[in-house]
C-alpha atoms as a PDB file:
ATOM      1  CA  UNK A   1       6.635 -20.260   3.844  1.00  0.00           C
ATOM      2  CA  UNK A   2       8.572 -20.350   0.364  1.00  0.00           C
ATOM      3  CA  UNK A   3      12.211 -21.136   0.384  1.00  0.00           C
ATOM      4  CA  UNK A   4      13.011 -19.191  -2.896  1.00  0.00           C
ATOM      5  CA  UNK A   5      15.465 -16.749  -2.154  1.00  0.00           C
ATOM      6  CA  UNK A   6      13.858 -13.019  -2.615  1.00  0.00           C
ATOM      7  CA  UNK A   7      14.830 -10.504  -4.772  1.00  0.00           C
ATOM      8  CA  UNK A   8      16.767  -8.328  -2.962  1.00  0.00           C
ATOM      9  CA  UNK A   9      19.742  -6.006  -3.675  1.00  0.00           C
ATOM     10  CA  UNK A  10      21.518  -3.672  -1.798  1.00  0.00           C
ATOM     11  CA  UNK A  11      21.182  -0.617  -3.485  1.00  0.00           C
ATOM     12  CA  UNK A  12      18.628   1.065  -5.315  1.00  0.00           C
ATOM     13  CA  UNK A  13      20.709   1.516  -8.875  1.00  0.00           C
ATOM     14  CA  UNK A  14      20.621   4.918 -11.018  1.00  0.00           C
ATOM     15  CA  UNK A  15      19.371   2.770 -13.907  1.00  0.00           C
ATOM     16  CA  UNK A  16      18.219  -0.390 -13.245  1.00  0.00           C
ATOM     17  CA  UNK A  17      19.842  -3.174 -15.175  1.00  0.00           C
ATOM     18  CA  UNK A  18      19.018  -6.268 -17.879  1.00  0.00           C
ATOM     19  CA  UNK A  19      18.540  -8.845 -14.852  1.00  0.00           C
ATOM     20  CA  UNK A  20      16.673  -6.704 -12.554  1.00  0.00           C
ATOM     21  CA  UNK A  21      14.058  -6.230 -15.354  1.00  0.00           C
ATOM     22  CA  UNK A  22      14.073  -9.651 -16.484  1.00  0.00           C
ATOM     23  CA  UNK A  23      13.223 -10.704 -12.796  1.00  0.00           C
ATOM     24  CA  UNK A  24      10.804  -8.088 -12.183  1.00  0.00           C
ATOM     25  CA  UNK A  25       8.840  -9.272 -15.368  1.00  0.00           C
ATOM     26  CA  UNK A  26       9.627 -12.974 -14.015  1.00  0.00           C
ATOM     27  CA  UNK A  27       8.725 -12.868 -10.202  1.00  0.00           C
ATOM     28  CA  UNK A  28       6.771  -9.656  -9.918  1.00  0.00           C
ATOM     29  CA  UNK A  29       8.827  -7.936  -7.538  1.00  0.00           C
ATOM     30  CA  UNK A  30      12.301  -6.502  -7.103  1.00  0.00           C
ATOM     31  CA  UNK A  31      13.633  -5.349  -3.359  1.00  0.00           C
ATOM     32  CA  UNK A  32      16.474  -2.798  -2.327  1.00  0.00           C
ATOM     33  CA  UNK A  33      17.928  -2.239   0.945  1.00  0.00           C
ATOM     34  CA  UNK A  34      19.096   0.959   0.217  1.00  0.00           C
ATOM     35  CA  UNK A  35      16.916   3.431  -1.554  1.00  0.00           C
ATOM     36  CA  UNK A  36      16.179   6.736   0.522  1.00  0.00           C
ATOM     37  CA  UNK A  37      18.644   8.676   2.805  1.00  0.00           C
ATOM     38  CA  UNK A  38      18.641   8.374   6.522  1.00  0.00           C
ATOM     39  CA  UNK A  39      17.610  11.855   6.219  1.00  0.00           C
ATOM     40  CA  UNK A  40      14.907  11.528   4.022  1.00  0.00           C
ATOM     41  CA  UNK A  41      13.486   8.172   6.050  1.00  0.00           C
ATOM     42  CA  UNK A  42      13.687  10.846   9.374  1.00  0.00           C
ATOM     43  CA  UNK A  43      11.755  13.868   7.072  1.00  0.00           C
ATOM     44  CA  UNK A  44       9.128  11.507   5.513  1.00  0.00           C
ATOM     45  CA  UNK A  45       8.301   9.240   9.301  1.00  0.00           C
ATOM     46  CA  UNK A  46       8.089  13.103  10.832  1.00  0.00           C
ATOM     47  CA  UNK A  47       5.922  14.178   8.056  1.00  0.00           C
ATOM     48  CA  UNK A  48       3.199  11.860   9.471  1.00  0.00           C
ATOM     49  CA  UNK A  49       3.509  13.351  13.172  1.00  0.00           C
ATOM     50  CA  UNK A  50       3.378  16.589  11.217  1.00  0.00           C
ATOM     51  CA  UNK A  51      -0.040  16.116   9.271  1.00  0.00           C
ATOM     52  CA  UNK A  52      -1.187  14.204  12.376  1.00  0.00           C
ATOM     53  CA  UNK A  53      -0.798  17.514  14.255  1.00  0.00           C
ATOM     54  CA  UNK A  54      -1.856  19.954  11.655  1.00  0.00           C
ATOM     55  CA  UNK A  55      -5.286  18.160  10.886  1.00  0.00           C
ATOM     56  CA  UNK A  56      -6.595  15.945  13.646  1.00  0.00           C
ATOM     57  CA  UNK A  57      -9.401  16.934  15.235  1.00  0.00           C
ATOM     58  CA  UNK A  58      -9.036  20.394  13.465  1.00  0.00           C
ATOM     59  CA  UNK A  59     -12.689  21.774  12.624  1.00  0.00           C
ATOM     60  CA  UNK A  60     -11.523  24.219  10.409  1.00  0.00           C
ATOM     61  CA  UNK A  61      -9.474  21.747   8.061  1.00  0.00           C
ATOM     62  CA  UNK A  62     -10.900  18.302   8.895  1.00  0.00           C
ATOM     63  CA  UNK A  63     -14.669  16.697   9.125  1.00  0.00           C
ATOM     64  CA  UNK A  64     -13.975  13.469  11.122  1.00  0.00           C
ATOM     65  CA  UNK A  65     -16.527  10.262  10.377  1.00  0.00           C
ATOM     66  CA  UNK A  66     -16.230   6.628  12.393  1.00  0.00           C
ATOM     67  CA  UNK A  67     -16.615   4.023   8.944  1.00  0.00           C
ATOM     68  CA  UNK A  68     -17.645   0.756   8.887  1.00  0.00           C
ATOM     69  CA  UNK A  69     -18.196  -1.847   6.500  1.00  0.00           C
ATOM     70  CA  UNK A  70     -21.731  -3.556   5.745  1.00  0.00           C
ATOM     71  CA  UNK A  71     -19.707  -7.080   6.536  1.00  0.00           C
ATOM     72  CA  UNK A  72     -18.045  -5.926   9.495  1.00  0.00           C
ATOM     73  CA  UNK A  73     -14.563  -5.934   8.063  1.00  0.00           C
ATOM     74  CA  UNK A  74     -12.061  -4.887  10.780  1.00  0.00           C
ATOM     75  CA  UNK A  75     -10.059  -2.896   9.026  1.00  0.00           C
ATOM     76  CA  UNK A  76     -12.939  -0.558   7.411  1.00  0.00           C
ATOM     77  CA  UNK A  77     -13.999   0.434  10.545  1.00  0.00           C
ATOM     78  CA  UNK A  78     -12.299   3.288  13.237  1.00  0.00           C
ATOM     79  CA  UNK A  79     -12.136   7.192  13.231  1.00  0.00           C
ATOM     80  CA  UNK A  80     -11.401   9.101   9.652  1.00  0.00           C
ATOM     81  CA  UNK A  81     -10.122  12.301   9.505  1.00  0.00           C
ATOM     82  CA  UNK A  82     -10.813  14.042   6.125  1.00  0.00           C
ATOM     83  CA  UNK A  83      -9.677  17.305   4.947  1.00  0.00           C
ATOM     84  CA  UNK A  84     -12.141  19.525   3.833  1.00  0.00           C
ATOM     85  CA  UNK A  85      -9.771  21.105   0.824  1.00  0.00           C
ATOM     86  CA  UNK A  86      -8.051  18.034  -0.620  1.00  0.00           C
ATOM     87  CA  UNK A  87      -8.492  14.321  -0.785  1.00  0.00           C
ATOM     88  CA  UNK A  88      -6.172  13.683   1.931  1.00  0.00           C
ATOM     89  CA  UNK A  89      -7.248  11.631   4.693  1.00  0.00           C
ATOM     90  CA  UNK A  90      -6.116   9.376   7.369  1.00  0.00           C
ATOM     91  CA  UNK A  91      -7.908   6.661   9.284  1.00  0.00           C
ATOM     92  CA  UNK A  92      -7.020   5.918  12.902  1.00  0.00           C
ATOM     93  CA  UNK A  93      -6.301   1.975  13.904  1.00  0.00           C
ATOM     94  CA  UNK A  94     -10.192   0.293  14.793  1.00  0.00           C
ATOM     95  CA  UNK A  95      -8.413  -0.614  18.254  1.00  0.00           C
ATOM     96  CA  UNK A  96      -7.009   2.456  19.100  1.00  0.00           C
ATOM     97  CA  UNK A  97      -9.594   5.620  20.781  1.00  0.00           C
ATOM     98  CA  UNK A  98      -8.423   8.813  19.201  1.00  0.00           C
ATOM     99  CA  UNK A  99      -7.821  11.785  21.610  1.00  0.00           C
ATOM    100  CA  UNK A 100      -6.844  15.302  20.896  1.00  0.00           C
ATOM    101  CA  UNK A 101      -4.678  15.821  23.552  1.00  0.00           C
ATOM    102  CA  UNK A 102      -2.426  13.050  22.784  1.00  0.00           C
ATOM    103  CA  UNK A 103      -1.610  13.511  18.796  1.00  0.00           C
ATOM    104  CA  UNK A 104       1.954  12.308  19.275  1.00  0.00           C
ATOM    105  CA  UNK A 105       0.350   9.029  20.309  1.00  0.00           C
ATOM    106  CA  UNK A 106      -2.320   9.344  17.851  1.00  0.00           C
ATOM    107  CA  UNK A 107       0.550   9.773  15.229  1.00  0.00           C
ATOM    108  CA  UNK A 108       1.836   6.240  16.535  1.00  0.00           C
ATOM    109  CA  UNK A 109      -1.420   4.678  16.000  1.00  0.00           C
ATOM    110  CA  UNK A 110      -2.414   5.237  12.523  1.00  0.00           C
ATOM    111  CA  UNK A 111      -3.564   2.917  10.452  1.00  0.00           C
ATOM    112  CA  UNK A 112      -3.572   4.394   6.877  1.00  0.00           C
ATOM    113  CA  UNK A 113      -2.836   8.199   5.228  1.00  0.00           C
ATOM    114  CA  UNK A 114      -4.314   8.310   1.686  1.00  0.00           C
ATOM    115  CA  UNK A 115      -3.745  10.725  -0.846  1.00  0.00           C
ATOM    116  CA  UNK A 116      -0.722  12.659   1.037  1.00  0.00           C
ATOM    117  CA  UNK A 117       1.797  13.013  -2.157  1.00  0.00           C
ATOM    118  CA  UNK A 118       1.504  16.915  -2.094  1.00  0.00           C
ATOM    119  CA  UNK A 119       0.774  17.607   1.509  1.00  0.00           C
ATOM    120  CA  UNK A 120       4.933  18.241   1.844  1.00  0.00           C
ATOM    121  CA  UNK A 121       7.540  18.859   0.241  1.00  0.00           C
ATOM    122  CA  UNK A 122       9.486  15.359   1.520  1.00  0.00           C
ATOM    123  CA  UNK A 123       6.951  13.581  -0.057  1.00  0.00           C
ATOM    124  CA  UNK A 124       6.241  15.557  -3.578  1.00  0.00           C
ATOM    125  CA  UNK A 125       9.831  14.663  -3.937  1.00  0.00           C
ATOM    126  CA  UNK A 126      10.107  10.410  -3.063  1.00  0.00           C
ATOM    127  CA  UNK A 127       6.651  10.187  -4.741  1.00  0.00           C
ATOM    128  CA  UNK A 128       7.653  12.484  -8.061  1.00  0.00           C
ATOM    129  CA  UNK A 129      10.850  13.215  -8.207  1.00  0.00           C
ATOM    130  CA  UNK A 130      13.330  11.059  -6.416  1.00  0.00           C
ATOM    131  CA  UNK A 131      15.566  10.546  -9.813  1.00  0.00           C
ATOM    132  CA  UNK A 132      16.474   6.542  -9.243  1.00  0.00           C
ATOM    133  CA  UNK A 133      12.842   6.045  -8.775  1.00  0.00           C
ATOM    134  CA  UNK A 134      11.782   7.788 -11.486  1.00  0.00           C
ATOM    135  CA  UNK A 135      14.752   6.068 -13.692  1.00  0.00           C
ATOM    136  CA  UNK A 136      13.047   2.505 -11.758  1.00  0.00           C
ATOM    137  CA  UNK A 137       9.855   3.224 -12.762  1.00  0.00           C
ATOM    138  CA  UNK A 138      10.759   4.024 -16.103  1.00  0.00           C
ATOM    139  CA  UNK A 139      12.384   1.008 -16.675  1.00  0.00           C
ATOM    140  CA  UNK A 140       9.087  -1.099 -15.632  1.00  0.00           C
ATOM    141  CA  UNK A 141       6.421   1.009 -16.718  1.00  0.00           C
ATOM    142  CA  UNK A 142       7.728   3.560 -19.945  1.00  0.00           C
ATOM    143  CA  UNK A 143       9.305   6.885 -19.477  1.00  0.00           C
ATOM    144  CA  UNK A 144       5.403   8.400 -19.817  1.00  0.00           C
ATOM    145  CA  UNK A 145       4.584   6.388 -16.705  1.00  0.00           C
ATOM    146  CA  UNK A 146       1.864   8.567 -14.316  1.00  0.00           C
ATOM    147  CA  UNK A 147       1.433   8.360 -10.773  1.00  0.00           C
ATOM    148  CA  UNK A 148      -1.571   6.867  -9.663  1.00  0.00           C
ATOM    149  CA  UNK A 149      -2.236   6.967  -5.925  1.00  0.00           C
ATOM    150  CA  UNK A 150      -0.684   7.654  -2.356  1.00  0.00           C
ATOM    151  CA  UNK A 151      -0.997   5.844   0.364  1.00  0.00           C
ATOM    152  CA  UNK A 152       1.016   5.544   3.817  1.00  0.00           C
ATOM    153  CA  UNK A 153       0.759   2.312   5.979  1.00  0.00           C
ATOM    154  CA  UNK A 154       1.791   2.529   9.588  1.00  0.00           C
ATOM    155  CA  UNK A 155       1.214  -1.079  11.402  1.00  0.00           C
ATOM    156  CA  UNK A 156       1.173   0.605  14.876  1.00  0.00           C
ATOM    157  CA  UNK A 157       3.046  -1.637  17.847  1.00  0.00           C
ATOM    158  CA  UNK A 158       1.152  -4.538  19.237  1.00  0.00           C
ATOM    159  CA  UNK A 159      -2.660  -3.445  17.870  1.00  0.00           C
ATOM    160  CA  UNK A 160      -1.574  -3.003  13.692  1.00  0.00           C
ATOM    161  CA  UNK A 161      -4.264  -5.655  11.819  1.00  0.00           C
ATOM    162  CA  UNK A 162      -3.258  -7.593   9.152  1.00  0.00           C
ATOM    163  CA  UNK A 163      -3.947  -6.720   5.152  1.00  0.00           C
ATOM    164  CA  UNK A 164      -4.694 -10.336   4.269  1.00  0.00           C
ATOM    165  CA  UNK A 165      -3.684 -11.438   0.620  1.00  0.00           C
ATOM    166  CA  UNK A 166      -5.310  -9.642  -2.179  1.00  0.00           C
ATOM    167  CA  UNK A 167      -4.270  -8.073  -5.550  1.00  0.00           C
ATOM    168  CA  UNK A 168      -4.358  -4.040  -5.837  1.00  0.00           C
ATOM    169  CA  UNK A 169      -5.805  -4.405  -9.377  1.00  0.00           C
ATOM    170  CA  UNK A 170      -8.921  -5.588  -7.273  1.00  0.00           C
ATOM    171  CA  UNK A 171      -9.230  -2.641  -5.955  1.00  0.00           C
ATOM    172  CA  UNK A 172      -8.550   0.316  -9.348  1.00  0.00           C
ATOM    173  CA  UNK A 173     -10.378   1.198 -11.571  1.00  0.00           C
ATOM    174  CA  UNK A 174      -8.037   0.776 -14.713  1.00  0.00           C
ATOM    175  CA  UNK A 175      -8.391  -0.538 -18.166  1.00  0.00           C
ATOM    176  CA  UNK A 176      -5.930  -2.878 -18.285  1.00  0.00           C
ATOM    177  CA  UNK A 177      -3.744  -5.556 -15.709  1.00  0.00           C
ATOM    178  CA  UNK A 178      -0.267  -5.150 -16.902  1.00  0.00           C
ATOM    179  CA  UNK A 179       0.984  -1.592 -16.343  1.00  0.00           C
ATOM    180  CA  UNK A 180       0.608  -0.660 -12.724  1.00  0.00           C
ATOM    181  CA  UNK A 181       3.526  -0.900 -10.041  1.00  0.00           C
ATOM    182  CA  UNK A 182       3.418  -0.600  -6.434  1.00  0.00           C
ATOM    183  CA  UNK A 183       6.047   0.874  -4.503  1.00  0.00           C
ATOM    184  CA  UNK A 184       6.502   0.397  -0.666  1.00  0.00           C
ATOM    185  CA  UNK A 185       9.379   2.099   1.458  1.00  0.00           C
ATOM    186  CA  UNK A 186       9.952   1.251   4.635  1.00  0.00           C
ATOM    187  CA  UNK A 187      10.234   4.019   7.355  1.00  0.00           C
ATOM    188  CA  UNK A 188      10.918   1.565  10.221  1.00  0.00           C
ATOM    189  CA  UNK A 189      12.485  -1.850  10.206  1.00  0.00           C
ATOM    190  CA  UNK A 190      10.083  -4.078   8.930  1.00  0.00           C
ATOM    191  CA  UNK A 191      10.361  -7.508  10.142  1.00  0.00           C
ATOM    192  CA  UNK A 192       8.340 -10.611   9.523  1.00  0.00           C
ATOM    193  CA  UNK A 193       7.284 -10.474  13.363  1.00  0.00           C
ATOM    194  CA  UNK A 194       6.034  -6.763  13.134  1.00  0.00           C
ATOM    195  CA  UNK A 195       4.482  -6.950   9.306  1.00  0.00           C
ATOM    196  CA  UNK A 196       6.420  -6.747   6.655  1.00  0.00           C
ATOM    197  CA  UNK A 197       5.521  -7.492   3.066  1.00  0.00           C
ATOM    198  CA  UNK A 198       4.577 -11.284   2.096  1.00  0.00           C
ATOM    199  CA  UNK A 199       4.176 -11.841  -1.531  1.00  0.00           C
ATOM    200  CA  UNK A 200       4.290 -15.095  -4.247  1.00  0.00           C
ATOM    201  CA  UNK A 201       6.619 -14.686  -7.002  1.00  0.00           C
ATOM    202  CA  UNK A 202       5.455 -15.146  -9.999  1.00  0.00           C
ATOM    203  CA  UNK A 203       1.642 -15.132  -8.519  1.00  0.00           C
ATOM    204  CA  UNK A 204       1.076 -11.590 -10.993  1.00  0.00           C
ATOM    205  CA  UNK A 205       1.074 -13.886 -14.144  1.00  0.00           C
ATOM    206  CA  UNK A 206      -1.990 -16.135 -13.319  1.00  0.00           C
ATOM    207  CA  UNK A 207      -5.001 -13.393 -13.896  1.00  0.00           C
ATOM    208  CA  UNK A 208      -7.720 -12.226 -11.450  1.00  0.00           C
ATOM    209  CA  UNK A 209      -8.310 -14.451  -8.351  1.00  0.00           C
ATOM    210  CA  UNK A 210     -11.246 -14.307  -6.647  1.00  0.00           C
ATOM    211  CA  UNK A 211     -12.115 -11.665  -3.688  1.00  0.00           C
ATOM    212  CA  UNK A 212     -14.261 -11.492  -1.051  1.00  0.00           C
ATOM    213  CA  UNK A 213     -15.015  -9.445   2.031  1.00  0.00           C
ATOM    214  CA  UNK A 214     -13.742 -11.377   5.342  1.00  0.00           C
ATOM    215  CA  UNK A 215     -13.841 -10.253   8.932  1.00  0.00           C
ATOM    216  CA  UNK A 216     -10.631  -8.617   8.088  1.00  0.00           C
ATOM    217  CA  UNK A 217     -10.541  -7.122   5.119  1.00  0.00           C
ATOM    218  CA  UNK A 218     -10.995  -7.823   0.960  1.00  0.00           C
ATOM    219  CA  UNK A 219      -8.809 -10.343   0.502  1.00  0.00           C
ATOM    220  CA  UNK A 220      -8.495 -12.842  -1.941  1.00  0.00           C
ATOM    221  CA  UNK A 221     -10.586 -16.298  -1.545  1.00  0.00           C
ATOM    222  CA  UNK A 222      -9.189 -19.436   0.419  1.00  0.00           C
ATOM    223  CA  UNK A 223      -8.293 -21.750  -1.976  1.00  0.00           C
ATOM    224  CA  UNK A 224      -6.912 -19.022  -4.523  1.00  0.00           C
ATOM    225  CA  UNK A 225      -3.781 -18.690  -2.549  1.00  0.00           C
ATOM    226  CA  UNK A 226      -1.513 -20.780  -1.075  1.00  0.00           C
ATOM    227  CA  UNK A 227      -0.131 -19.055   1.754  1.00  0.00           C
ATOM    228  CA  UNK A 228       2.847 -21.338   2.230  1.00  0.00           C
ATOM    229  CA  UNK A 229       4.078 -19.973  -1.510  1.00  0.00           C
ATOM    230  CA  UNK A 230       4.345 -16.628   0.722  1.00  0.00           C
ATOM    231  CA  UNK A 231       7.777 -14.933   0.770  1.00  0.00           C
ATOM    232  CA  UNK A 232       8.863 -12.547   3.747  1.00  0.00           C
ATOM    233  CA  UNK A 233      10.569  -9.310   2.038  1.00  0.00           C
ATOM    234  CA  UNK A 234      12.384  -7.865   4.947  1.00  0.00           C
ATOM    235  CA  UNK A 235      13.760  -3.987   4.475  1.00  0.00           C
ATOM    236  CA  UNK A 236      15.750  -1.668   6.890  1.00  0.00           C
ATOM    237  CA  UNK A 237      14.676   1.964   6.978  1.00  0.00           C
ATOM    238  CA  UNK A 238      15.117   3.309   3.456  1.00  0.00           C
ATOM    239  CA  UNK A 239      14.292   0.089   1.968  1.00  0.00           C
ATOM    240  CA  UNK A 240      11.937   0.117  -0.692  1.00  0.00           C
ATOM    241  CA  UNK A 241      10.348  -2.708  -2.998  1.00  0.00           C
ATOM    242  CA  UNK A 242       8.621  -2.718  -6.597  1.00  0.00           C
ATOM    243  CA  UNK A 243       5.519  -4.674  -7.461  1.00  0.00           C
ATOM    244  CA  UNK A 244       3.412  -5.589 -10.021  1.00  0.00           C
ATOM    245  CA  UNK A 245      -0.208  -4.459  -9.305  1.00  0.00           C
ATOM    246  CA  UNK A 246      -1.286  -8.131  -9.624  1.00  0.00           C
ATOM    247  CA  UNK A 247       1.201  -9.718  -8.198  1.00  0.00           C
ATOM    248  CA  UNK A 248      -0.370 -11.547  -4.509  1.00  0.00           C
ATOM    249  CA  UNK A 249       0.923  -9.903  -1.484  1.00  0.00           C
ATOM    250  CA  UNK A 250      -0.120  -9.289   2.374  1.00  0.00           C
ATOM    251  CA  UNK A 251       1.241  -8.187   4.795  1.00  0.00           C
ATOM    252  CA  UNK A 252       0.406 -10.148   8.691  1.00  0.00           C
ATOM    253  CA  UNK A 253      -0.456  -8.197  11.849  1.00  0.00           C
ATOM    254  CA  UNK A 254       1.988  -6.204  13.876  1.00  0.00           C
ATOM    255  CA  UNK A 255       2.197  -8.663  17.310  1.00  0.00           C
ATOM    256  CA  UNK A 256       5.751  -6.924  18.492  1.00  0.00           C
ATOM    257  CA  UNK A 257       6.368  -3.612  20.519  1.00  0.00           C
ATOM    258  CA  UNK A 258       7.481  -1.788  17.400  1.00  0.00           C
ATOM    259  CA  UNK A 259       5.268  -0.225  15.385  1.00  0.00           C
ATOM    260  CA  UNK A 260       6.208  -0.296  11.397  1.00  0.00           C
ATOM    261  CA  UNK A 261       5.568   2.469   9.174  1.00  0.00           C
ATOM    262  CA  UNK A 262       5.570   2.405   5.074  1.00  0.00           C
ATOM    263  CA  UNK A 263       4.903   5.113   2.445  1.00  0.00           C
ATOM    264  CA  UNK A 264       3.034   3.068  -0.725  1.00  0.00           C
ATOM    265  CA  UNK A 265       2.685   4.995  -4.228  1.00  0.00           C
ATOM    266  CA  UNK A 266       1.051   3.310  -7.323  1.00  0.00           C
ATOM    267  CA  UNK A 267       1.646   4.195 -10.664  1.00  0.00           C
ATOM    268  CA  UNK A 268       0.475   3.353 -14.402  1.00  0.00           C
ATOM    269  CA  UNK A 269       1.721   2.953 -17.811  1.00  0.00           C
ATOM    270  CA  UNK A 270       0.887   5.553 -20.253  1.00  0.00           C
ATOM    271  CA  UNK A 271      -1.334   2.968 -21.535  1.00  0.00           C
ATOM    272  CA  UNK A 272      -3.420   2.458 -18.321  1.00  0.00           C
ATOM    273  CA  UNK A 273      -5.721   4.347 -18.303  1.00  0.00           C
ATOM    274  CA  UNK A 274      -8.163   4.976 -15.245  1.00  0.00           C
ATOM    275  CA  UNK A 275     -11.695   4.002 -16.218  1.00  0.00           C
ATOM    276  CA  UNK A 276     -15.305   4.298 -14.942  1.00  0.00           C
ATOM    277  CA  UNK A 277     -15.919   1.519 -12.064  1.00  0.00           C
ATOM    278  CA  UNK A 278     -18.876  -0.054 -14.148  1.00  0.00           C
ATOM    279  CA  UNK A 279     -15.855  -0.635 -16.858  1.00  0.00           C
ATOM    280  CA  UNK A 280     -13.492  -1.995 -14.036  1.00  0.00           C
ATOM    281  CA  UNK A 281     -16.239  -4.583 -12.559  1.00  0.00           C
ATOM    282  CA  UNK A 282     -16.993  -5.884 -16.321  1.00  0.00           C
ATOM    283  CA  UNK A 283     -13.020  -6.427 -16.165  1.00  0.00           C
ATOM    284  CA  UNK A 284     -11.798  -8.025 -12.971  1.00  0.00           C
ATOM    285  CA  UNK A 285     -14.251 -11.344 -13.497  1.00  0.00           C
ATOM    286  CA  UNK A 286     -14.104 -14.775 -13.161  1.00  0.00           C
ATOM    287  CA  UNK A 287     -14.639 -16.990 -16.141  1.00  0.00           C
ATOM    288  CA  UNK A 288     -17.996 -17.274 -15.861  1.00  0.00           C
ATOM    289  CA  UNK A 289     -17.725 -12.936 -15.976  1.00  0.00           C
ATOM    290  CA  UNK A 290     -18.864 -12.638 -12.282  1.00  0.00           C
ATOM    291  CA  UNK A 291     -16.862  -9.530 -11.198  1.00  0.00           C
ATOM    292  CA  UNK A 292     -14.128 -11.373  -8.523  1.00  0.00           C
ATOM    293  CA  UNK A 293     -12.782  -7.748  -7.142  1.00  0.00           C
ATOM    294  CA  UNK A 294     -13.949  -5.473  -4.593  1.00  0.00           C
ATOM    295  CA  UNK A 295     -16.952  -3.479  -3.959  1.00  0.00           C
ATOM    296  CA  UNK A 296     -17.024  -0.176  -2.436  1.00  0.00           C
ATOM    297  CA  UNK A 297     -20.770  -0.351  -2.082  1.00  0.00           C
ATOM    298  CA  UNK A 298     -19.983  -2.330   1.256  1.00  0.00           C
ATOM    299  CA  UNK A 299     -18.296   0.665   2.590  1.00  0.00           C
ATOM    300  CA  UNK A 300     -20.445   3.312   4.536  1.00  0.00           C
ATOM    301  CA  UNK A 301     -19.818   5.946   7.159  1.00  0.00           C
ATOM    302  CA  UNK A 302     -21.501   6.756  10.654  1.00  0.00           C
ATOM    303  CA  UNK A 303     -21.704   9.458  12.875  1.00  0.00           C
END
């Protein structure tokens, strides 16, 4: 485990200053303690009990689909819930068996929520409008910055499976590798023993690294990471970190009693623009041009 001391301050600034850019463009990363209100930590964690209860084995608003992955990744497989009006979805833990008379549990056991941003109010306004991340954001990516994607991560207690290291640029479909920032709040303390954030400063500036499919998940190849450069970024509730869409990061399983919920959004410079995946797989390549990312083709659903 690295020894550099993280990037961490205690608040979330209205404008973020000279040295918080300088290190963001240096390291990759920049980490607050402080950036949402107790209140809006308690509306955005009951937002996900909320959706859990409004769609969940709900015929009427929801198809539901078990996935898998042609490699057998853990993490591709369990129960998906999909509405049939939006692109919001949610996929349930692989350990945990779904039932719909237990939805507060079920709510406790989700693995990820995608494409939530405008499913409530609480989070239209942390994803769009919250004005210190907008002013953050602006700093890093232009004033013309646009929002990319939503995700919510929720490591339940004791069962939540690791997302081994990888690079989100593996994953979109943009044309270029230096305007996209990740930003992950933290809606429960999140603790190196329950899964927070890992990542390796500085690890954004060395270019594509290699992918591949693992038992796990897509992650990025032995050998192109050095795990013990890894650096623990531990938040309270409210806390909230930027990252570079290439910088490194994972984040390890959730062993502990407490389960560990995060909202993620991803957003692009003006310049970054979303492209065709042919265009993306000619992009993320090795030397050699062998595309290094990862393929959706190894995704597929069953009844």
């Amino acid at each position: 485990m690295s020894t550099k001391t993280p990037n961490i301050y205690p608040t979330l600034p209205e404008q973020p200053d000279a040295d918080m850019i300088a290190r963001y463009r240096e390291d990759g990363y920049l980490a607050f303690l402080n950036a949402l209100t107790p209140e809006e930590v308690k509306a955005a964690s009951n937002g996900i009990n909320e959706l859990v209860h409004k769609y969940a084995f709900n015929e009427a608003l929801t198809e539901h689909v078990h996935t898998k992955s042609k490699s057998g990744s853990q993490n591709s497989g369990g129960l998906l819930f999909r509405s049939k009006t939006s692109d919001f979805h949610f996929q349930v833990e692989s350990q945990y068996v779904a039932r719909p008379d237990r939805l507060d549990e079920l709510a406790d056991n989700i693995r990820k929520f995608q494409s939530y941003d405008m499913e409530l109010p609480i989070y239209d306004y942390i994803s769009h409008k919250h004005p210190k991340l907008r002013a953050l954001l602006g700093a890093m990516l232009g004033e013309d910055y646009a929002p990319y994607s939503s995700m919510a991560l929720c490591k339940p207690a004791g069962i939540g499976a690791a997302k081994p290291w990888h690079q989100d640029l593996a994953y979109f479909s943009v044309n270029r590798f230096d305007g996209v920032a990740g930003v992950w709040i933290a809606l429960d303390e999140a603790k190196v023993d329950n899964g927070c954030m890992h990542v390796i400063p500085g690890g954004h500036r060395t270019g594509p690294r290699e992918h591949y499919w693992s038992k796990v998940d897509c992650e990025i190849t032995t050998g192109e990471v050095d795990a013990q450069q890894g650096l623990p970024i531990e938040l309270p509730p409210g806390g909230l970190m930027i990252f570079d869409g290439m910088l490194p990061h994972e984040t390890p399983p959730n062993r502990s009693n407490r389960r560990r919920r995060a909202l993620q959004f991803h957003y692009r410079s003006a310049a970054t623009q979303i492209v065709p995946r042919a265009e993306h797989r000619a992009k993320f390549t090795a030397p050699d041009g062998m595309f290094i990312g990862c393929d959706y083709s190894k995704f597929e659903t069953v009844n």
